[in-house]
Each structure stands twice: as C-alpha cells, then as structure tokens.
C-alpha atoms as a PDB file:
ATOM      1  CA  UNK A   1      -0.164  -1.077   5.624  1.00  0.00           C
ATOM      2  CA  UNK A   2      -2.449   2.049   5.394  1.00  0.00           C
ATOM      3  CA  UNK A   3      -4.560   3.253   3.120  1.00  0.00           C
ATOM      4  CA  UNK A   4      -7.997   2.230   1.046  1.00  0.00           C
ATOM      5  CA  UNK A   5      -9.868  -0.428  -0.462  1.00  0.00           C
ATOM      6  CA  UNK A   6      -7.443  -1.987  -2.572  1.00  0.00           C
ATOM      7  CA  UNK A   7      -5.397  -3.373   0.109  1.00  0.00           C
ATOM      8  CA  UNK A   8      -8.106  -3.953   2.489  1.00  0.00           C
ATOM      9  CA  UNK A   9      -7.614  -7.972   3.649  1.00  0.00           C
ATOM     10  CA  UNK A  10     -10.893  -7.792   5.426  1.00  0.00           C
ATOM     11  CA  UNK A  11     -10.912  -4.692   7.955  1.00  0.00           C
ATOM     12  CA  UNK A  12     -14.176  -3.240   6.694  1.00  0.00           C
ATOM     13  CA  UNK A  13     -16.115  -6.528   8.082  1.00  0.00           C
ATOM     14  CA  UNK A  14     -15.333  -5.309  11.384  1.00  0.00           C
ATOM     15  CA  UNK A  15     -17.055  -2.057  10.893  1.00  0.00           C
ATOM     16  CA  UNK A  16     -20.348  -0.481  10.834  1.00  0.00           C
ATOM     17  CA  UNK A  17     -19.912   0.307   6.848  1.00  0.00           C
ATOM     18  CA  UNK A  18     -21.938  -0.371   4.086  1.00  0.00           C
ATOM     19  CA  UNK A  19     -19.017  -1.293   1.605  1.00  0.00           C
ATOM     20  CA  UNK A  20     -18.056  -4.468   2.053  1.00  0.00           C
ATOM     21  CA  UNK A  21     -16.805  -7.232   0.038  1.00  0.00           C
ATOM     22  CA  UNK A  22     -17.708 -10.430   2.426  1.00  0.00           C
ATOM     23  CA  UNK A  23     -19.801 -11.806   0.242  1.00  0.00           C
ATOM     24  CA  UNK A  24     -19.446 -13.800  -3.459  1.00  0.00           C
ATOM     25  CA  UNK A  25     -18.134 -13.633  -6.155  1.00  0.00           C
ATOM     26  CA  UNK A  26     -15.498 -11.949  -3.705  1.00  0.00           C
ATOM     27  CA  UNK A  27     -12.538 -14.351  -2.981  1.00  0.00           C
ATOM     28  CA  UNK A  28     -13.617 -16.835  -5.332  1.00  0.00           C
ATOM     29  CA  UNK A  29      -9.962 -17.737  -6.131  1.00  0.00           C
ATOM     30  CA  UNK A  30      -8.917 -16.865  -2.746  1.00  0.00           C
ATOM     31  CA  UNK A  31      -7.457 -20.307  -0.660  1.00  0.00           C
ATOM     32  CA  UNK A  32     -10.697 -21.725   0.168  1.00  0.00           C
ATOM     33  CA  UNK A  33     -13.176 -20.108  -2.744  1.00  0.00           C
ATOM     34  CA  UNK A  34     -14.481 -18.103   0.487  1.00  0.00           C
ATOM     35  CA  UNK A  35     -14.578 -14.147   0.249  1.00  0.00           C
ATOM     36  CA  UNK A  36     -12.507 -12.791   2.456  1.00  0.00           C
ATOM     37  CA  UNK A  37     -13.500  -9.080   2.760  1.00  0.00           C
ATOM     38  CA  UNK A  38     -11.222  -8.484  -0.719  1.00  0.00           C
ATOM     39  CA  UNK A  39     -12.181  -6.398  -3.062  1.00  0.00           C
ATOM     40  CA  UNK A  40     -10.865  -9.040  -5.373  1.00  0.00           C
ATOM     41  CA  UNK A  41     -11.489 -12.375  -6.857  1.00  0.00           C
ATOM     42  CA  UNK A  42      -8.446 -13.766  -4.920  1.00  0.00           C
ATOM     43  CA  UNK A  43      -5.709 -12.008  -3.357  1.00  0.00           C
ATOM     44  CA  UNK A  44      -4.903  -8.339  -4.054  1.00  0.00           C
ATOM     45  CA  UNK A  45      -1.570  -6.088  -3.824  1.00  0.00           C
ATOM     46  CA  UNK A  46      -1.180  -6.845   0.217  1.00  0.00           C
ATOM     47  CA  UNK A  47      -1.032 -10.449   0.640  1.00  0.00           C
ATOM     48  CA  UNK A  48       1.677 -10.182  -2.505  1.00  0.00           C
ATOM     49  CA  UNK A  49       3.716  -8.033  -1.058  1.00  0.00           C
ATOM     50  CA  UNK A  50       3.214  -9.608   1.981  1.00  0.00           C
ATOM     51  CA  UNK A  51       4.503 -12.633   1.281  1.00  0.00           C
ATOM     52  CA  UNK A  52       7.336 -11.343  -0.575  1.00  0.00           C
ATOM     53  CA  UNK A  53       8.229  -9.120   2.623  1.00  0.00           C
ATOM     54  CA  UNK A  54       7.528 -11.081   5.130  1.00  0.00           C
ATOM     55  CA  UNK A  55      10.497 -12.662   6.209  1.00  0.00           C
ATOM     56  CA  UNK A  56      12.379  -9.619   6.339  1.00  0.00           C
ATOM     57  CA  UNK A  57       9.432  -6.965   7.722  1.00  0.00           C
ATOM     58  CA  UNK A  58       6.438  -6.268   9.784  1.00  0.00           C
ATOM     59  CA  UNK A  59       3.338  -5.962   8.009  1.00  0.00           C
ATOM     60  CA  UNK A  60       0.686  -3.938  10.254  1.00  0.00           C
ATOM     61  CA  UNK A  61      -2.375  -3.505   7.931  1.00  0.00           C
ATOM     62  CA  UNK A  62      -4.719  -0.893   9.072  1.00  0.00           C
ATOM     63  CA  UNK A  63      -6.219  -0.102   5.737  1.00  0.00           C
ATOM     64  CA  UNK A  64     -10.254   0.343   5.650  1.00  0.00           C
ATOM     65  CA  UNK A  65     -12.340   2.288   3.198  1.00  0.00           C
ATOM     66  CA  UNK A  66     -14.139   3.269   6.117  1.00  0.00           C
ATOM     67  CA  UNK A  67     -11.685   5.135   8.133  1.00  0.00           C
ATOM     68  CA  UNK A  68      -9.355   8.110   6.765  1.00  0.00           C
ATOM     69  CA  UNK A  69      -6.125   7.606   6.791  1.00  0.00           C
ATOM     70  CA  UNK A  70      -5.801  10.747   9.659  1.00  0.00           C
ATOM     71  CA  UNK A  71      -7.354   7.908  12.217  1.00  0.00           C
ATOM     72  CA  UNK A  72      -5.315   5.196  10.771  1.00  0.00           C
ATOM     73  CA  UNK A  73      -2.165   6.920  11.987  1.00  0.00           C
ATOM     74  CA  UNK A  74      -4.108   7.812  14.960  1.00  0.00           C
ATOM     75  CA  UNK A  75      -4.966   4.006  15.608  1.00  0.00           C
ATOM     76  CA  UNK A  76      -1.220   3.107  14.689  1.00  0.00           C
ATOM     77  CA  UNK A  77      -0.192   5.052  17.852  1.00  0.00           C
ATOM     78  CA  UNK A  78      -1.241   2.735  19.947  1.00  0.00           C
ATOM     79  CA  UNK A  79      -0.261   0.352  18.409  1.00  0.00           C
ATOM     80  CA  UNK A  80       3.217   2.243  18.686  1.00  0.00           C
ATOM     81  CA  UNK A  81       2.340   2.427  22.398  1.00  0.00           C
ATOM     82  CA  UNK A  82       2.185  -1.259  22.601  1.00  0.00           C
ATOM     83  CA  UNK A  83       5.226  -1.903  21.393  1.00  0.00           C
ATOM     84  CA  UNK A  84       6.975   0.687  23.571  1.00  0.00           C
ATOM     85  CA  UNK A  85       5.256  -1.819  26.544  1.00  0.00           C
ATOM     86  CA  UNK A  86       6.261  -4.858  24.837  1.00  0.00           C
ATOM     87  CA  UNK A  87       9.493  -4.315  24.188  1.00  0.00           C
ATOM     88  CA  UNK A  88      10.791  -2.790  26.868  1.00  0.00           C
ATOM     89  CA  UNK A  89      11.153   0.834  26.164  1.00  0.00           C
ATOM     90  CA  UNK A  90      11.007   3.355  23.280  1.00  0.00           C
ATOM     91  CA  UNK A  91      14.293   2.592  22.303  1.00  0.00           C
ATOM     92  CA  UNK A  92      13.371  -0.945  21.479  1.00  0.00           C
ATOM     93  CA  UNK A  93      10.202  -0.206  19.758  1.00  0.00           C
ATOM     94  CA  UNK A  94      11.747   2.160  17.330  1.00  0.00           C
ATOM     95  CA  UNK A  95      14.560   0.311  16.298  1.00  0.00           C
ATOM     96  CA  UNK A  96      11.797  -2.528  15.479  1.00  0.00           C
ATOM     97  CA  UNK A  97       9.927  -0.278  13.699  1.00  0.00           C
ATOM     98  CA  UNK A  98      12.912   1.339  11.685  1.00  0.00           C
ATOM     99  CA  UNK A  99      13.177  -2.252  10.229  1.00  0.00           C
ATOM    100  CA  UNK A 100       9.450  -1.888   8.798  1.00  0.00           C
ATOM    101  CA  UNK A 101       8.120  -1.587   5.863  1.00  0.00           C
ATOM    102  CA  UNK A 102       4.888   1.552   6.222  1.00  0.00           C
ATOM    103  CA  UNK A 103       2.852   0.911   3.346  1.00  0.00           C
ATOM    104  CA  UNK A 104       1.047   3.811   1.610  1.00  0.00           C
ATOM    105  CA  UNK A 105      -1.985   2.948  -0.926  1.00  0.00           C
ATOM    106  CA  UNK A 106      -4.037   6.361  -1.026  1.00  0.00           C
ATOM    107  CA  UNK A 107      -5.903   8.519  -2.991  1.00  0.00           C
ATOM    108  CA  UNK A 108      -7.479   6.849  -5.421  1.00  0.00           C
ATOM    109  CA  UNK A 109     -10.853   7.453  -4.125  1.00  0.00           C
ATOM    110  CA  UNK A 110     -10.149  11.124  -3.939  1.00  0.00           C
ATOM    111  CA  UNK A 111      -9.392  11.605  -7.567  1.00  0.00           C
ATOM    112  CA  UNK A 112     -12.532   8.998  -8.663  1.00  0.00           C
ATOM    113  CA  UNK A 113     -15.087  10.680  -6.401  1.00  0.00           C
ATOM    114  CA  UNK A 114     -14.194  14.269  -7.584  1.00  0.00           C
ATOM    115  CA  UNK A 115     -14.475  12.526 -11.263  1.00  0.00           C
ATOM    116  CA  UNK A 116     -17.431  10.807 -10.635  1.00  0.00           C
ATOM    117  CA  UNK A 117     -20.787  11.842 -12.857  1.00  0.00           C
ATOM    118  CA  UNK A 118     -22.717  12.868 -10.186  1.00  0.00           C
ATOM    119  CA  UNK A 119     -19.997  14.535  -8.001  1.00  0.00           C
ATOM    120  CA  UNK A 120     -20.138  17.760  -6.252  1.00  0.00           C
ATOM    121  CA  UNK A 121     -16.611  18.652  -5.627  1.00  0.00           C
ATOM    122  CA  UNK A 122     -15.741  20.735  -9.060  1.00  0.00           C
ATOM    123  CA  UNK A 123     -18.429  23.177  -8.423  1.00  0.00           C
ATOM    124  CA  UNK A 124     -16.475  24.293  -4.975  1.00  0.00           C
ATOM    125  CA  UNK A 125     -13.211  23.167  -5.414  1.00  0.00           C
ATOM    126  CA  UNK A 126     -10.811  23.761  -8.474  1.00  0.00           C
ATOM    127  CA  UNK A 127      -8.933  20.305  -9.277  1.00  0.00           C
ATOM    128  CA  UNK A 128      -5.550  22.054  -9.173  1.00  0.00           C
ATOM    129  CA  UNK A 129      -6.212  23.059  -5.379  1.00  0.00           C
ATOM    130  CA  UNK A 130      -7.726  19.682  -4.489  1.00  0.00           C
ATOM    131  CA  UNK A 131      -4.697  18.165  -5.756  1.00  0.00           C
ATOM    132  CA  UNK A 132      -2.834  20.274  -3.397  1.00  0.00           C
ATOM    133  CA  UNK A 133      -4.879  19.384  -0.401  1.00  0.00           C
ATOM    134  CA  UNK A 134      -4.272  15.855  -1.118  1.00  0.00           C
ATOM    135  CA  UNK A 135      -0.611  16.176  -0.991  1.00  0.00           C
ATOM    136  CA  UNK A 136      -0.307  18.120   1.818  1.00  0.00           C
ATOM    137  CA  UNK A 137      -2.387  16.472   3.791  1.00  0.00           C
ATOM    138  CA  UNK A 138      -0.697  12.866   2.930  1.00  0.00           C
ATOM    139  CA  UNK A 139       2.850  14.935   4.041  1.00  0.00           C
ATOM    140  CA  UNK A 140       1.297  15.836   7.391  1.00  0.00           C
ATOM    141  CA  UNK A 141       0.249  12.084   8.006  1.00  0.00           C
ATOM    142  CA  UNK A 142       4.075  10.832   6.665  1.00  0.00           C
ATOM    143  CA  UNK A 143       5.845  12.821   9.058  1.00  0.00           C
ATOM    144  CA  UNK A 144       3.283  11.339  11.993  1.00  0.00           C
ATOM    145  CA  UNK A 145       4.210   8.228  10.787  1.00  0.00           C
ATOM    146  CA  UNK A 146       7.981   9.446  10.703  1.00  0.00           C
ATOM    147  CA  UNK A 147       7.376  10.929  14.482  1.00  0.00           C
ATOM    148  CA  UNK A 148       5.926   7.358  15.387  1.00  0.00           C
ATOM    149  CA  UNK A 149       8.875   5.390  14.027  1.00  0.00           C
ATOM    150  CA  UNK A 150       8.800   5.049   9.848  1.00  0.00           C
ATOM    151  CA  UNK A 151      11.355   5.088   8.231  1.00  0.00           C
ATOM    152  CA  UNK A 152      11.149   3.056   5.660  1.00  0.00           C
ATOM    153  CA  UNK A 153       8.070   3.735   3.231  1.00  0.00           C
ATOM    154  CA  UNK A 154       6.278   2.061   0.914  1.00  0.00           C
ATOM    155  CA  UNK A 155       4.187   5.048  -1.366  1.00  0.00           C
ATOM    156  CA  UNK A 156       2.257   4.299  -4.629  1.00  0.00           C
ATOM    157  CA  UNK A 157       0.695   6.548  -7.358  1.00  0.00           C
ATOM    158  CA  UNK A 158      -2.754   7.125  -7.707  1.00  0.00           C
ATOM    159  CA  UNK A 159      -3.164   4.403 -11.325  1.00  0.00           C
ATOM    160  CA  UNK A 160      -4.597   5.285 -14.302  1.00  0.00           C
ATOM    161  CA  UNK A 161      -8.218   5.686 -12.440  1.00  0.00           C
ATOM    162  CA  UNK A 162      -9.457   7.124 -15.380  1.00  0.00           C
ATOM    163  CA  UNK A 163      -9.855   3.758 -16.893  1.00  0.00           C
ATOM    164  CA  UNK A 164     -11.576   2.174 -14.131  1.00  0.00           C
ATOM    165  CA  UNK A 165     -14.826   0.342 -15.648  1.00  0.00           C
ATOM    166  CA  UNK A 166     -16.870   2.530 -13.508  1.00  0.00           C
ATOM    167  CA  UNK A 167     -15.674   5.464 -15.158  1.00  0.00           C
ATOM    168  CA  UNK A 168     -15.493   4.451 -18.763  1.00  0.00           C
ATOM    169  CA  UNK A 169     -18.927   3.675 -18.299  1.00  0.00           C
ATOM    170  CA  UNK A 170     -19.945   7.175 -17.349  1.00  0.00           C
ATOM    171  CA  UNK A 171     -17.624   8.145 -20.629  1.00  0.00           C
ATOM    172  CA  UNK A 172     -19.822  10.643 -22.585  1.00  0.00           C
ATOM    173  CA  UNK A 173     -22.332   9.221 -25.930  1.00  0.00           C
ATOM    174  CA  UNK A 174     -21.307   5.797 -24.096  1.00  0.00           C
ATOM    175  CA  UNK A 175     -18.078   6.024 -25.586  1.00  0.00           C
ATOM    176  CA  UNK A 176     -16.356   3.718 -23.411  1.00  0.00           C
ATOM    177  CA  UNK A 177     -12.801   5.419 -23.180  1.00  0.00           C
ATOM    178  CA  UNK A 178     -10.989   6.491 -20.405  1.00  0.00           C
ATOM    179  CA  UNK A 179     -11.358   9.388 -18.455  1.00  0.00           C
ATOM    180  CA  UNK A 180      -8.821  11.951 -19.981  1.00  0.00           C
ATOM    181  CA  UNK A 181      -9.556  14.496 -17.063  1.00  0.00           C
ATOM    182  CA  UNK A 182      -9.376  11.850 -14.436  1.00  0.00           C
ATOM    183  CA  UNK A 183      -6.217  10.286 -15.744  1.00  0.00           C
ATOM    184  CA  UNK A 184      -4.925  14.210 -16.158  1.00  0.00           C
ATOM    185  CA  UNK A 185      -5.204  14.603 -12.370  1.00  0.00           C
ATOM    186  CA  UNK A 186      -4.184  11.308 -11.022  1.00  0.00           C
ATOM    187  CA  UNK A 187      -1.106  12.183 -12.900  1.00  0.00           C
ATOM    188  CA  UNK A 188      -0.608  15.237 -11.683  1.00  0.00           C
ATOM    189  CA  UNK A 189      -1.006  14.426  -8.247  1.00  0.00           C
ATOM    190  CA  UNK A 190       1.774  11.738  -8.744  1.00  0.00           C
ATOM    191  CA  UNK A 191       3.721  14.600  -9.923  1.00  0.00           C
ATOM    192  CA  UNK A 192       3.114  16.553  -7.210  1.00  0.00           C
ATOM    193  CA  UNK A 193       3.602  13.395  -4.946  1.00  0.00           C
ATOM    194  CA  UNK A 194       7.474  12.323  -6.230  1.00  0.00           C
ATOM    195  CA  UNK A 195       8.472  16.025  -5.654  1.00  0.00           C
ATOM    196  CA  UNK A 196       7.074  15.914  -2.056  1.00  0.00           C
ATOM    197  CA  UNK A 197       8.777  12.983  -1.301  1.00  0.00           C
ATOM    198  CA  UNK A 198      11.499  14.123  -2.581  1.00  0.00           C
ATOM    199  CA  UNK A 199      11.344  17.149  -0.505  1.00  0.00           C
ATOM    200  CA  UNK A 200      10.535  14.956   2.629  1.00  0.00           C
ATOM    201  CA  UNK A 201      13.901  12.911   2.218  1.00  0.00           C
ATOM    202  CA  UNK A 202      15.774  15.924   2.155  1.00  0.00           C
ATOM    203  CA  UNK A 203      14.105  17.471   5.140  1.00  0.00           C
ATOM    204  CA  UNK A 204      14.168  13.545   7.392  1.00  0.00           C
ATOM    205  CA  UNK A 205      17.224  12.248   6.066  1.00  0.00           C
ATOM    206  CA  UNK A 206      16.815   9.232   7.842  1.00  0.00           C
ATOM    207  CA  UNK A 207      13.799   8.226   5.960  1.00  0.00           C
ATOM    208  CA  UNK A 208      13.926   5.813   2.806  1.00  0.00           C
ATOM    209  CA  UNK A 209      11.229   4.889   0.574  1.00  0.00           C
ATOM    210  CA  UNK A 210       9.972   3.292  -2.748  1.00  0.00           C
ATOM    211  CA  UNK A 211       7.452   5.200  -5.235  1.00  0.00           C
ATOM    212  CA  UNK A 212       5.852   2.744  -7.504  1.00  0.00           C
ATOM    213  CA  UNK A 213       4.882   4.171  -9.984  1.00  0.00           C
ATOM    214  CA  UNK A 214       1.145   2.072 -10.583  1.00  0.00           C
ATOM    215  CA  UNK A 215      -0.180   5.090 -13.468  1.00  0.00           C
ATOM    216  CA  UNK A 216       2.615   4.628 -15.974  1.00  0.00           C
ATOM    217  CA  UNK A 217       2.423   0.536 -15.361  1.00  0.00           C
ATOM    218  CA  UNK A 218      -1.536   0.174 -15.458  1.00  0.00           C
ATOM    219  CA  UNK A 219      -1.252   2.686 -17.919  1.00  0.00           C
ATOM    220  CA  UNK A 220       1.205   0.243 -20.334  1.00  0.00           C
ATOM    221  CA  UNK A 221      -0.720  -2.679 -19.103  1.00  0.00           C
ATOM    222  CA  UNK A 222      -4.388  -1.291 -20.521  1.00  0.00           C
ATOM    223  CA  UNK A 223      -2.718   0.478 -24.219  1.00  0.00           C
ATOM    224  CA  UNK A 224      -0.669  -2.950 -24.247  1.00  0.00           C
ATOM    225  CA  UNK A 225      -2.754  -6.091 -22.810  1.00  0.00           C
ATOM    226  CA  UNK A 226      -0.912  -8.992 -24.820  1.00  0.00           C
ATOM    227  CA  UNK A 227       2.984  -7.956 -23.866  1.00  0.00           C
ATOM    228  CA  UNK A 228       1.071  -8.735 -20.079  1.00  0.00           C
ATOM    229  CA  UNK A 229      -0.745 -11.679 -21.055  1.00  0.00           C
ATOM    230  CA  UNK A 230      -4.265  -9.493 -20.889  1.00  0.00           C
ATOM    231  CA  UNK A 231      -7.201  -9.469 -23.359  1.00  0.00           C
ATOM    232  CA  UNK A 232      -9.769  -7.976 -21.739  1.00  0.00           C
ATOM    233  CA  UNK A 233      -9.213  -4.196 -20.259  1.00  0.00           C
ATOM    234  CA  UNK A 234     -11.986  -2.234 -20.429  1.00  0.00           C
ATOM    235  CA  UNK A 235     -14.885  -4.579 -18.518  1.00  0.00           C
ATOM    236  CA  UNK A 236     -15.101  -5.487 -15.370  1.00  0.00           C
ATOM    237  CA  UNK A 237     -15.034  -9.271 -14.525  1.00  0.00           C
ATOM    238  CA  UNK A 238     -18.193  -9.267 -12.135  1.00  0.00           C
ATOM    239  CA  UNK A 239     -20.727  -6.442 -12.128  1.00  0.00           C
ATOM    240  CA  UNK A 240     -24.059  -5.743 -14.218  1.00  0.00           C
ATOM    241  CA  UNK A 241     -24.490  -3.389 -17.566  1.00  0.00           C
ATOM    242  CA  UNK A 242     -22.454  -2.295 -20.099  1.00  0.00           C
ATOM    243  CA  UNK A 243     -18.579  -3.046 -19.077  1.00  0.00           C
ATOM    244  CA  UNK A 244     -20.438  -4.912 -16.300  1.00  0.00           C
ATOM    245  CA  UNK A 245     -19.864  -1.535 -14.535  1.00  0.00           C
ATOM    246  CA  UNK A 246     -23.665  -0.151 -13.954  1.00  0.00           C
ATOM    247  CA  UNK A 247     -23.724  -1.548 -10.067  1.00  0.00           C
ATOM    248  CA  UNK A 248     -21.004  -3.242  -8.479  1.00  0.00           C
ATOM    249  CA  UNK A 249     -19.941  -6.957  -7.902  1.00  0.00           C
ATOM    250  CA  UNK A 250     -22.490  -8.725  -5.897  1.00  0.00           C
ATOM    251  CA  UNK A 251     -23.769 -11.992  -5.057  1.00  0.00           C
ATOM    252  CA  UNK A 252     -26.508 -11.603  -8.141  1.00  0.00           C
ATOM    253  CA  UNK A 253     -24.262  -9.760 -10.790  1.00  0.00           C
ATOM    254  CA  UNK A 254     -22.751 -11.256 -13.865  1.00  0.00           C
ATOM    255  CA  UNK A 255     -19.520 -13.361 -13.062  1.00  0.00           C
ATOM    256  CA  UNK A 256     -16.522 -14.030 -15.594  1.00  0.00           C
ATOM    257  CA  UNK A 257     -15.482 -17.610 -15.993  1.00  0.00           C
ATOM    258  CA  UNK A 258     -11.280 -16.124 -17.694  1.00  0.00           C
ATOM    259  CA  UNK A 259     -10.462 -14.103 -14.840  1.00  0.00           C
ATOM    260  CA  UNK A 260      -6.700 -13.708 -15.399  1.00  0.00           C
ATOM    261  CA  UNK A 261      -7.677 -12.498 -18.471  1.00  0.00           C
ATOM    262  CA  UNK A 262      -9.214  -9.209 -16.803  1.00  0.00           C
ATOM    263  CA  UNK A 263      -7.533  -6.545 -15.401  1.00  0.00           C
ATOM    264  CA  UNK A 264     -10.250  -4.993 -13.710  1.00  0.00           C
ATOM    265  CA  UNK A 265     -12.142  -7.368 -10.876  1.00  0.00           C
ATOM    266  CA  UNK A 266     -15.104  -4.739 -10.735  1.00  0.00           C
ATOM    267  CA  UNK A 267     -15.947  -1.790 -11.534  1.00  0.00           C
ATOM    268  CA  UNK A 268     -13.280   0.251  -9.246  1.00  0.00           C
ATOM    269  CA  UNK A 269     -10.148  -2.891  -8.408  1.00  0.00           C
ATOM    270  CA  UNK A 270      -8.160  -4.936 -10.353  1.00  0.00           C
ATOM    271  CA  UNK A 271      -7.861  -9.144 -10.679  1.00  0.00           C
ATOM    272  CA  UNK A 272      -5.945 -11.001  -9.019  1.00  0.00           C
ATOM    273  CA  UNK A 273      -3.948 -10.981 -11.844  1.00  0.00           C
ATOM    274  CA  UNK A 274      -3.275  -7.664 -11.991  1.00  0.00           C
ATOM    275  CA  UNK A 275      -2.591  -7.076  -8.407  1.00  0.00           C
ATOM    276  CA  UNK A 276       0.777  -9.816  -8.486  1.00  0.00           C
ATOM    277  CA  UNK A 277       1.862  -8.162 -11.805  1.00  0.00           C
ATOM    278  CA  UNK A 278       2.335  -4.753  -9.538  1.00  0.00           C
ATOM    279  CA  UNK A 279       4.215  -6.373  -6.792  1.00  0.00           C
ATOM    280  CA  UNK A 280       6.678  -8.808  -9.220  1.00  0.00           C
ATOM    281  CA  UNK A 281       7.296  -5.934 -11.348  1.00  0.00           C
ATOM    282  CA  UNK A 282       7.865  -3.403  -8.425  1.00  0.00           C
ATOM    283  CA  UNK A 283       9.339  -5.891  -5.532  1.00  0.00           C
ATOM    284  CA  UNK A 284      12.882  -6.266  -6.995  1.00  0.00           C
ATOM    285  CA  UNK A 285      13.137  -5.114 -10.454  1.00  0.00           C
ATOM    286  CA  UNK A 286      15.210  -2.850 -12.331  1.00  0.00           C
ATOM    287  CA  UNK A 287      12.785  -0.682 -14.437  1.00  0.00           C
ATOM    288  CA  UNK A 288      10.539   3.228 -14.722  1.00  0.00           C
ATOM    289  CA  UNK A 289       7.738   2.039 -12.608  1.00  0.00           C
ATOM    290  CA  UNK A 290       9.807   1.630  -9.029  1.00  0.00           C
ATOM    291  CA  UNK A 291      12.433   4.223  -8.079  1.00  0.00           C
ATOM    292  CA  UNK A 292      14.352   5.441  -6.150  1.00  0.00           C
ATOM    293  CA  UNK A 293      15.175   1.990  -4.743  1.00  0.00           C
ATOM    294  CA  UNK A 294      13.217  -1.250  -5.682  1.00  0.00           C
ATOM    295  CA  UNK A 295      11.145  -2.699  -2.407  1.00  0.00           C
ATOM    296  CA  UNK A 296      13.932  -5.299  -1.781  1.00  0.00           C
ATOM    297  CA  UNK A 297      16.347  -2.970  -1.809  1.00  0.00           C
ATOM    298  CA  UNK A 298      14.335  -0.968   1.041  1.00  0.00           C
ATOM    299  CA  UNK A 299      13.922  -3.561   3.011  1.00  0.00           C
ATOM    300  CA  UNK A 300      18.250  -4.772   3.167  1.00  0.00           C
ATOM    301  CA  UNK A 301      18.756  -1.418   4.286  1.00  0.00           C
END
C-alpha cells in the first residue's frame, strides 16, 4: 500500500515527523483501546482491505504522510530487490508480485492544502494546471511501479474533501457547508484520473486495476446519512471548536462517546465506520462507486 495518512497503520511513528497519531483518543476502538499510529478511532481503509485480501495477496504498506509517494516507490525497490534475492531470481519475484495487489490512496492532501484558508498555492499556480501536475506525476510513479512488477492496482479518488470538518469550518460567515471549490477540483482530478488510467491500460496491457470511486460514495454518504446508518456528518468526532475542527484530535480535545455515528474521526479522516463502509461497498460489489472490475475480481485474475 502507498500513499498518505489515511492508510497509514503506524509508519509515521518511525519517523522524525511532527504528525503523528500515537497518542489518544487515537485507536480507542482499535483491539486493545491502544493508538496505534491511526489516524482513526479504530481501524481505517487498510486493515479492511487487508483482511479481506489477505488470503489471496501481498499487502506491502509503505504509506507515511511524511514521505512522498516519489520515495515510496523508491523505497519499494528494494524491497523489489529483496525479493529478486529471496526468491531466487527476477523471474520469481515478478511473478509474486504480478499476484499483488499495489494500493494507491493519494492526493487528498494536495487538493486540501491548495484549499486551505491560509494557503499559498492559488496565487502561483492555477488549479486547472495543479490538477495536471498531480496526474502526471501519479502516471510517472504507476509505470515505476509497473517497471518494478505491478500489475494489478488498487487506485482511489480523491473524496469529497471539500466536506472535511476542517474545511467546513473555514466555510465563509461560518457557514458550515462544504467546500464547493474544493469538491470542484477533487472531482476534476478524478476525472482526469479515470481517463489516465484508462490511457495507461491501453498503453501496459498487462496491467489491471480497480478505481473506487470514494467522491461519488462519501459524497451519497454525507447528502444521505440515514440510508448509511449516519447522523452526524458535518463534525468531527474528536477535536476542539466549532465542528470540533479548530485544532486537531489530541490527547486534551473533546471526544465523542456515538462514534459510528460520525463519519468524520477528526477534522481531515473518517471513523472507523466510515472506513469499512468503503471497503464492503468497493471489495466485491456490483455498483457506480468500483469499476472497471470490483477488488475481488482483481485479485482472481
């Protein structure tokens, strides 16, 4: 697994970063009430896939808010090296890793922090051609992954970050609505991402993946909270201020008792909750937000 905070399972404790999430209310419904280095109450989007892949798939998680996902590939390498060693050959380590599932959860942060109130990026960088960086830098880092043995990816859509608690709470006259520009952008990107993909398949035909489509279903979940068995999709579970989305969850912040209830964890990643609906919607349904082949039928290829 590559890619940012919300499938980190603990990689930022082992370095020298500020944002980490070892500490309460972190993990709190995590085995053990311990945190965990989640950005979550309990488990998030990697242990449920995880466990729903494992028996069929290597999961090599390399995700950390602290490194790019450039030096993840680099750092997957040698891990690619290591197999080479370890299984005799390059001829043994790729047909291992042509089994594998590469899982691709990026670019969240890149729409948020262009978004952000106090951001700098719009005043040197139109959103239209930061979009376009964004793809075609991700493309560069799929076909290293490609060169190094994928062929079987795992790629979701920047969500609905316009809803986040963090930015709702920036909303102008303290409005407390989504992000219209943010969400406009995330969307395009995904856009932007299907066709590249797209594009990439017909260029490496030996590549398969799944796009999962996490805008349109947070999207549906937040304008339609009961159909999921939400109430609460605007405020954060733990965090301080209005939407408890002022400063982040920490060890001193306010803490909500009906977690499943929440969507949002804190101010930038969802519940528990939220994070199994993705992966039992997306793992081996029939529906919009998973295409062109469900994650089960990836993996029986």
């Amino acid at each position: 697994m590559f890619g940012d905070s919300l499938i980190d399972v603990g990689n930022n404790n082992y370095f020298a970063t500020i944002i980490k999430a070892n500490f309460p209310y972190n993990g709190h419904d995590y085995p053990g009430g311990k945190p965990t280095g989640r950005f979550c109450n309990g488990k998030n989007t990697a242990d449920f896939l995880g466990k729903r892949a494992l028996a069929r798939s290597i999961c090599l998680n390399f995700n950390s808010k602290a490194l790019d996902l450039s030096q993840q590939v680099q750092f997957f390498s040698i891990v690619q090296q290591n197999l080479v060693k370890q299984l005799g050959g390059i001829d043994g380590a790729m047909k291992q890793l042509s089994k594998s599932l590469f899982v691709v959860v990026i670019g969240s942060n890149d729409i948020i922090n262009y978004f952000k109130s106090d951001s700098k990026l719009p005043k040197n960088t139109a959103p239209q051609l930061y979009v376009d960086q964004m793809v075609s830098t991700l493309q560069g880092q799929l076909k290293q992954l490609h060169g190094l043995g994928g062929r079987k990816f795992v790629i979701t859509a920047v969500g609905s970050v316009g809803c986040i608690p963090l930015l709702r709470y920036q909303s102008p006259n303290n409005s407390n609505e989504c992000s219209q520009q943010a969400n406009f952008w995330a969307n395009k990107y995904n856009q932007q991402l299907q066709s590249m993909l797209q594009g990439l398949k017909a260029e490496l035909n030996d590549i398969n993946y799944s796009f999962i489509d996490t805008y349109s279903l947070l999207l549906d979940v937040i304008q339609n909270p009961a159909t999921y068995g939400f109430s609460e999709v605007k405020a954060a579970c733990c965090g301080f201020g209005r939407l408890r989305a002022k400063v982040p969850c920490t060890p001193v912040a306010i803490f909500c008792t009906n977690r499943s209830s929440h969507v949002f964890w804190d101010r930038y990643h969802p519940t528990e909750a939220a994070d199994s609906l993705i992966i039992n919607t997306t793992f081996d349904g029939t529906n919009k937000y998973v295409f062109p082949l469900n994650v089960k039928q990836l993996i029986a290829l």
